[in-house]
Protein backbone atom coordinates (compact mmCIF):
# COMPACT_ATOMS: atom_id res chain seq x y z
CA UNK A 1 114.17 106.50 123.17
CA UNK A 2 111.48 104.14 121.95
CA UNK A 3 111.81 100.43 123.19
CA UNK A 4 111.87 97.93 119.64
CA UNK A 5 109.70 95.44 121.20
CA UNK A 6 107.27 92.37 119.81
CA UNK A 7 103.97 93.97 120.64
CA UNK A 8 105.51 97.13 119.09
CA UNK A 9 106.30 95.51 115.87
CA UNK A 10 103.19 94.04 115.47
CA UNK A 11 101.35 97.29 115.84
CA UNK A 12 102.82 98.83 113.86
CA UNK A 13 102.64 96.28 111.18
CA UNK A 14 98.64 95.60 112.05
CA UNK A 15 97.77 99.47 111.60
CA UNK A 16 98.87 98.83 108.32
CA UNK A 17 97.94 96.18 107.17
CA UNK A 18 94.39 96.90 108.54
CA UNK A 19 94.11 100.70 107.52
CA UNK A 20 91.20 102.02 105.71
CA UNK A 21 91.48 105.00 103.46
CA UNK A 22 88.03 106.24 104.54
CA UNK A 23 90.12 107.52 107.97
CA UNK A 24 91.77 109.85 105.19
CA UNK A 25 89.54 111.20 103.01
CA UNK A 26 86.24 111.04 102.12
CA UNK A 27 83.88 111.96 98.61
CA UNK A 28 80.85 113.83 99.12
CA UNK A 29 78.12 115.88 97.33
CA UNK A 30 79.32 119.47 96.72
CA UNK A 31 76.81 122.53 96.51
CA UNK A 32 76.04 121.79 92.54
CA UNK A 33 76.07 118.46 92.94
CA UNK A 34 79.27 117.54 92.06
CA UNK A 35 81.36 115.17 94.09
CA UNK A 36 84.16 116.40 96.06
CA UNK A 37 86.95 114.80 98.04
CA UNK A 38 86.71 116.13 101.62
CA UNK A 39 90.65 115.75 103.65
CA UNK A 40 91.14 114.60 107.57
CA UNK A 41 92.58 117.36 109.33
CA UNK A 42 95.74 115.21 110.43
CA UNK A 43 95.94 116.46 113.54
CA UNK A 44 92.62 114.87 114.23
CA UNK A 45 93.83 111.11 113.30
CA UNK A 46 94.41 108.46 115.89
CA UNK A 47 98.07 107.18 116.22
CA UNK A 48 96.82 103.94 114.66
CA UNK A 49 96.24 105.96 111.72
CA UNK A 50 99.15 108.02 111.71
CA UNK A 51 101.35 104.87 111.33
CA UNK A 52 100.15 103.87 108.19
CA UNK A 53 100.59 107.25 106.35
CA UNK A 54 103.61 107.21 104.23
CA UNK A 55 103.15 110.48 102.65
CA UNK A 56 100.95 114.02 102.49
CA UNK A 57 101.91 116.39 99.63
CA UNK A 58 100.80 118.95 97.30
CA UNK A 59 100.91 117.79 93.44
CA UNK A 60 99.70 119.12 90.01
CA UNK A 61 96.32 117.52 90.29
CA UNK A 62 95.73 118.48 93.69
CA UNK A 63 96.87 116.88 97.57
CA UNK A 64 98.28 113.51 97.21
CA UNK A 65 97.56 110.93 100.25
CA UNK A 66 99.74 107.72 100.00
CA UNK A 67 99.73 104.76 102.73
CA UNK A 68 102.22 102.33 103.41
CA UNK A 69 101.93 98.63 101.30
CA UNK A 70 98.75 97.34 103.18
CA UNK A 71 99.40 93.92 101.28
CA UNK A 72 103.38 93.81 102.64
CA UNK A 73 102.01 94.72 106.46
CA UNK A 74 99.46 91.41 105.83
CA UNK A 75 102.33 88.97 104.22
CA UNK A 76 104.51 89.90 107.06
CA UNK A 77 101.67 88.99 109.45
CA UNK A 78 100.96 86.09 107.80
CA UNK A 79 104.58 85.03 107.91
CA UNK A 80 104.54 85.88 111.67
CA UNK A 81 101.82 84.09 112.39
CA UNK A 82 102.33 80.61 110.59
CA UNK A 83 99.66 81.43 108.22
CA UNK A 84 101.97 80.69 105.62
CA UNK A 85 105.80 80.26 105.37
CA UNK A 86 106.74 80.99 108.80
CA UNK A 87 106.99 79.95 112.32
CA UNK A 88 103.90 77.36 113.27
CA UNK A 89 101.84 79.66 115.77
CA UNK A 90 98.63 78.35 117.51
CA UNK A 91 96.04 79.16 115.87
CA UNK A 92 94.34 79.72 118.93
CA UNK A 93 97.52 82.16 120.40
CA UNK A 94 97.38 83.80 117.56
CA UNK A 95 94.04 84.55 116.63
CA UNK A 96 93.78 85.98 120.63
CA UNK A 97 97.14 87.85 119.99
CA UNK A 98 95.52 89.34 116.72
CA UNK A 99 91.89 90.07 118.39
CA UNK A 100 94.15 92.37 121.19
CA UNK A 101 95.55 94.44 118.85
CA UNK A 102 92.78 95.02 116.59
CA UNK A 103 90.56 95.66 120.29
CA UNK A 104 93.17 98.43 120.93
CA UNK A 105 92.96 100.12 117.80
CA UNK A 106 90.37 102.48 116.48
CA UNK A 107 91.70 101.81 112.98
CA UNK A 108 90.24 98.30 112.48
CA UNK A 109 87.49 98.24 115.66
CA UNK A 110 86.46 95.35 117.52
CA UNK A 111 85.21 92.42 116.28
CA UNK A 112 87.17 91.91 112.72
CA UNK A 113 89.17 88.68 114.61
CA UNK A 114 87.09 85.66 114.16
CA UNK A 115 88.17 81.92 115.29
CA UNK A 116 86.64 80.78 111.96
């Protein structure tokens, strides 16, 4: 059984809030020219990325690829950390809390944490 703990929470919450589609799926030039959408074999996705994928199926028009609400992961962050609404945080605690999961994750990479 998995342990519910802070650091858990928060990663979970971060890979979603910080996903980016292009993990996913990507457009390209097909032979003639024409743009085609080209799929991530999801057995070749990180865990990061795994996390924020709410959904893989086959429609009418094609695969559908949904993520979980990237703008709900960041409110609940920003609750969380004081940015508005919430607990008062150090900024400082919580921009270094914030760099270490980012740092951990291939979903955001390092860097995207800035004290400014």
């Amino acid at each position: 059984m998995r342990k519910i703990t802070r650091k858990a929470v928060l990663g979970e919450l971060a890979a979603i809030a910080f996903s980016d589609f292009s993990k996913f799926a990507k457009i390209a030039e097909g032979e003639n020219g024409e743009q085609v959408i080209i799929l991530t074999d999801t057995g070749r996705l990180s865990a990061d990325c795994r996390k924020a994928l709410a959904s893989v199926k086959a429609g009418t028009k094609g695969i559908e690829i949904k993520l979980y609400d990237k703008l709900r992961a960041l409110e609940i962050l920003c609750r969380i950390y004081g940015i508005y609404g919430g607990e008062d945080m150090a900024e400082k605690d919580a921009v270094a809390e914030l760099r270490g999961l980012f740092e951990r994750s291939d979903v955001f990479g390092p860097g995207i944490v800035s004290d400014s």
